[in-house]
N, C-alpha and C. Protein backbone atom coordinates (compact mmCIF):
# COMPACT_ATOMS: atom_id res chain seq x y z
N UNK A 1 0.82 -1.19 0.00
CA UNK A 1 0.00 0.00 0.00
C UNK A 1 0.86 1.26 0.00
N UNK A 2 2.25 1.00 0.43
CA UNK A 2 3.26 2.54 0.77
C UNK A 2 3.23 2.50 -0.90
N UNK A 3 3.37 1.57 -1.60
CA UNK A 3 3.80 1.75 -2.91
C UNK A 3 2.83 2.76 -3.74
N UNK A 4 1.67 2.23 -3.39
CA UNK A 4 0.40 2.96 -3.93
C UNK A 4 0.33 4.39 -3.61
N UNK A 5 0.79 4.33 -2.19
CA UNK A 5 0.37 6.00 -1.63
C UNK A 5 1.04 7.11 -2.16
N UNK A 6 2.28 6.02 -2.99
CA UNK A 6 3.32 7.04 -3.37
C UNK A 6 3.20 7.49 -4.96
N UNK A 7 2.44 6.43 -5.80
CA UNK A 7 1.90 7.02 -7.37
C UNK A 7 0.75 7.79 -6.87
N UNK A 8 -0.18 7.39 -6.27
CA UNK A 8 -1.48 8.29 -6.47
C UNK A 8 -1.68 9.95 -5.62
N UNK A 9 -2.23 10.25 -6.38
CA UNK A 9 -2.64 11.87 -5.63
C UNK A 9 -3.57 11.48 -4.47
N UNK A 10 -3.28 12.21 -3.21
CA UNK A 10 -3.57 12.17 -2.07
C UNK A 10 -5.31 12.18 -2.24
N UNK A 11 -6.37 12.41 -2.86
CA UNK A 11 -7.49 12.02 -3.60
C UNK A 11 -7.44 10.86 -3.90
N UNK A 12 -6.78 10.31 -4.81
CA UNK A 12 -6.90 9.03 -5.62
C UNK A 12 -7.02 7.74 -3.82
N UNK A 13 -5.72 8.47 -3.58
CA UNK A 13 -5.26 7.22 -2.56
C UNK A 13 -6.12 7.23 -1.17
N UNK A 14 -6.99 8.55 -0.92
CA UNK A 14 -8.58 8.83 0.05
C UNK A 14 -10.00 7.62 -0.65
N UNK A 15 -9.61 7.35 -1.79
CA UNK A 15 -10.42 6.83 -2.51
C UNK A 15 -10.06 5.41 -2.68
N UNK A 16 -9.40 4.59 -2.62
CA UNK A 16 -8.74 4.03 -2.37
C UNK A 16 -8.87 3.11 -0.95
N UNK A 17 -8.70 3.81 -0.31
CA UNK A 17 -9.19 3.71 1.03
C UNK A 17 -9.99 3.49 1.48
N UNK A 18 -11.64 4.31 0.97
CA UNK A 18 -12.64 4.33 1.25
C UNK A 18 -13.14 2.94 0.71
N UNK A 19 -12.85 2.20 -0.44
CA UNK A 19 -13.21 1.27 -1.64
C UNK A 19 -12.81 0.08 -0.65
N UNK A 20 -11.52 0.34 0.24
CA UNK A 20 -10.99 -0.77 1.01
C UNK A 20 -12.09 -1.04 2.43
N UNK A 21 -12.30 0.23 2.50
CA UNK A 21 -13.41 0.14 3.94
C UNK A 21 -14.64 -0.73 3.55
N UNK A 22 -15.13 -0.07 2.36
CA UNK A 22 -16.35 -0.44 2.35
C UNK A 22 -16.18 -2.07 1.61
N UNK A 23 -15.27 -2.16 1.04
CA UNK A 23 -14.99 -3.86 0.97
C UNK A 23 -15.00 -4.83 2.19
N UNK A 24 -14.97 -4.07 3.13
CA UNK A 24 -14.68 -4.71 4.08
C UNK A 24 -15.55 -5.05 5.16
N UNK A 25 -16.68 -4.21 5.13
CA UNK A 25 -17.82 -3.78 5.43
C UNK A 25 -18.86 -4.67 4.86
N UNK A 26 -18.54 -4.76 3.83
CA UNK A 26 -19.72 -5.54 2.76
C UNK A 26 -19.35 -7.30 2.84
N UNK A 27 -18.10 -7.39 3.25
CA UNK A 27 -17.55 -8.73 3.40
C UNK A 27 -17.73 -9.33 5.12
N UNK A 28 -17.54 -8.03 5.95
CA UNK A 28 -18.05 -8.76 7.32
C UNK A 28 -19.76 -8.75 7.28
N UNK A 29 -20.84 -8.37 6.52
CA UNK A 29 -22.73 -8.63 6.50
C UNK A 29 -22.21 -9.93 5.62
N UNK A 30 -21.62 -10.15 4.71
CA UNK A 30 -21.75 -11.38 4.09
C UNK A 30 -21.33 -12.42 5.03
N UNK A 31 -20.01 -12.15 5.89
CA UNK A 31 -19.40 -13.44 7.06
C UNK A 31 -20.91 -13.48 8.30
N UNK A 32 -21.57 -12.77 8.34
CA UNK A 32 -23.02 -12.48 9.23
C UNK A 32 -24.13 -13.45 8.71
N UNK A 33 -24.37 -12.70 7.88
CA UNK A 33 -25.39 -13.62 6.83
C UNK A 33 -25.41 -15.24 6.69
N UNK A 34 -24.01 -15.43 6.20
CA UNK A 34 -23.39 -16.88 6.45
C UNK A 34 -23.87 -17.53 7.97
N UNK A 35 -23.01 -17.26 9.17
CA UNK A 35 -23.51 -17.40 9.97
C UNK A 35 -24.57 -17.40 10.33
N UNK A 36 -25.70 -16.52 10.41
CA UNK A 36 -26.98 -16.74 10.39
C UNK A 36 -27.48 -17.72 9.56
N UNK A 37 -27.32 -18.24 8.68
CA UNK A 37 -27.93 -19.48 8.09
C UNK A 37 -27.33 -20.26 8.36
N UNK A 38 -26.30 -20.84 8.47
CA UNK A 38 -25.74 -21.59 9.37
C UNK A 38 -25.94 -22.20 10.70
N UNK A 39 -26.53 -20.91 11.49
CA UNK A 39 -27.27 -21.50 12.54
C UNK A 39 -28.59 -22.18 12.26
N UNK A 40 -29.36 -21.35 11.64
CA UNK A 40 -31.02 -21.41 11.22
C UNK A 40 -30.95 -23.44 11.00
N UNK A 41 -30.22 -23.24 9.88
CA UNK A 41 -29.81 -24.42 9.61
C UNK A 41 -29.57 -25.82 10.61
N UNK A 42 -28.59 -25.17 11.42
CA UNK A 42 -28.33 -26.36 12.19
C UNK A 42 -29.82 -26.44 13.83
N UNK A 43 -30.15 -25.46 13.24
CA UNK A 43 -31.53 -25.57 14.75
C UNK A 43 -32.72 -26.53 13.92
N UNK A 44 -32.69 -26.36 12.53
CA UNK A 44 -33.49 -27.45 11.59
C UNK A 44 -33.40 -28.61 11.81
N UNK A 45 -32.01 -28.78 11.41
CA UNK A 45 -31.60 -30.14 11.71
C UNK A 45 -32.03 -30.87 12.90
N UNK A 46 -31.53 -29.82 14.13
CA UNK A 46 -31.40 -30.73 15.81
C UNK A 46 -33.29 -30.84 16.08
N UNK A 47 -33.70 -30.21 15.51
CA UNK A 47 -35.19 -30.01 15.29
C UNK A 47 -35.96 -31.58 15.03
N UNK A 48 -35.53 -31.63 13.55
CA UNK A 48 -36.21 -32.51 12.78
C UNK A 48 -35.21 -33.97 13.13
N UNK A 49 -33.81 -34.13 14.17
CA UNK A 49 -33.77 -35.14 14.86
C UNK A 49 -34.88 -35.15 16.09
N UNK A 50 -34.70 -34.19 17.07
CA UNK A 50 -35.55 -34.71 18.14
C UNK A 50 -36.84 -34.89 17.39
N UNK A 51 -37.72 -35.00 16.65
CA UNK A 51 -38.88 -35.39 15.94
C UNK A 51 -38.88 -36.91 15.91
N UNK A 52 -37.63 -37.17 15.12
CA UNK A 52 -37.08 -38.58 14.61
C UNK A 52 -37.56 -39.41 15.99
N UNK A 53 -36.22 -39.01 16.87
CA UNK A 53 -36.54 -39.55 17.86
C UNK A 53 -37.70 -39.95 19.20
N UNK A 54 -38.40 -38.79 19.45
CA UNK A 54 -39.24 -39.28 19.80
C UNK A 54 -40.03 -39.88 18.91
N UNK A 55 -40.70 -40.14 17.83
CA UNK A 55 -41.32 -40.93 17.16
C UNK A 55 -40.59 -42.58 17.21
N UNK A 56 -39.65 -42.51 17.67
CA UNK A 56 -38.83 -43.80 18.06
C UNK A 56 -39.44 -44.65 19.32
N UNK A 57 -39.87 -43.41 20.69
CA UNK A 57 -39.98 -43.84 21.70
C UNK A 57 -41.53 -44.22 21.92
């Protein structure tokens, strides 16, 4: 990034920056999102075992 800071105009490289934030931003709701279905998911599952099972007993 020193490399970068040093071609671009102090603009370019504010911009730059901002593109990095909000990448980053948009990538931790997606690591969220994930997680949240992930759970949803696994409460389905433990769900539709205890079903299984008591229908066993």
């Amino acid at each position: 990034m020193d490399r970068l800071a040093e071609k671009l105009s102090k603009d370019d490289y504010d911009l730059v920056e901002e593109l990095q934030d909000q990448a980053s931003i948009a990538q931790s709701e997606e690591n969220e999102c994930h997680f949240k279905v992930g759970v949803s998911v696994g409460l389905l599952v433990q769900q539709e075992v205890m079903k299984q099972v008591e229908s066993m007993l």
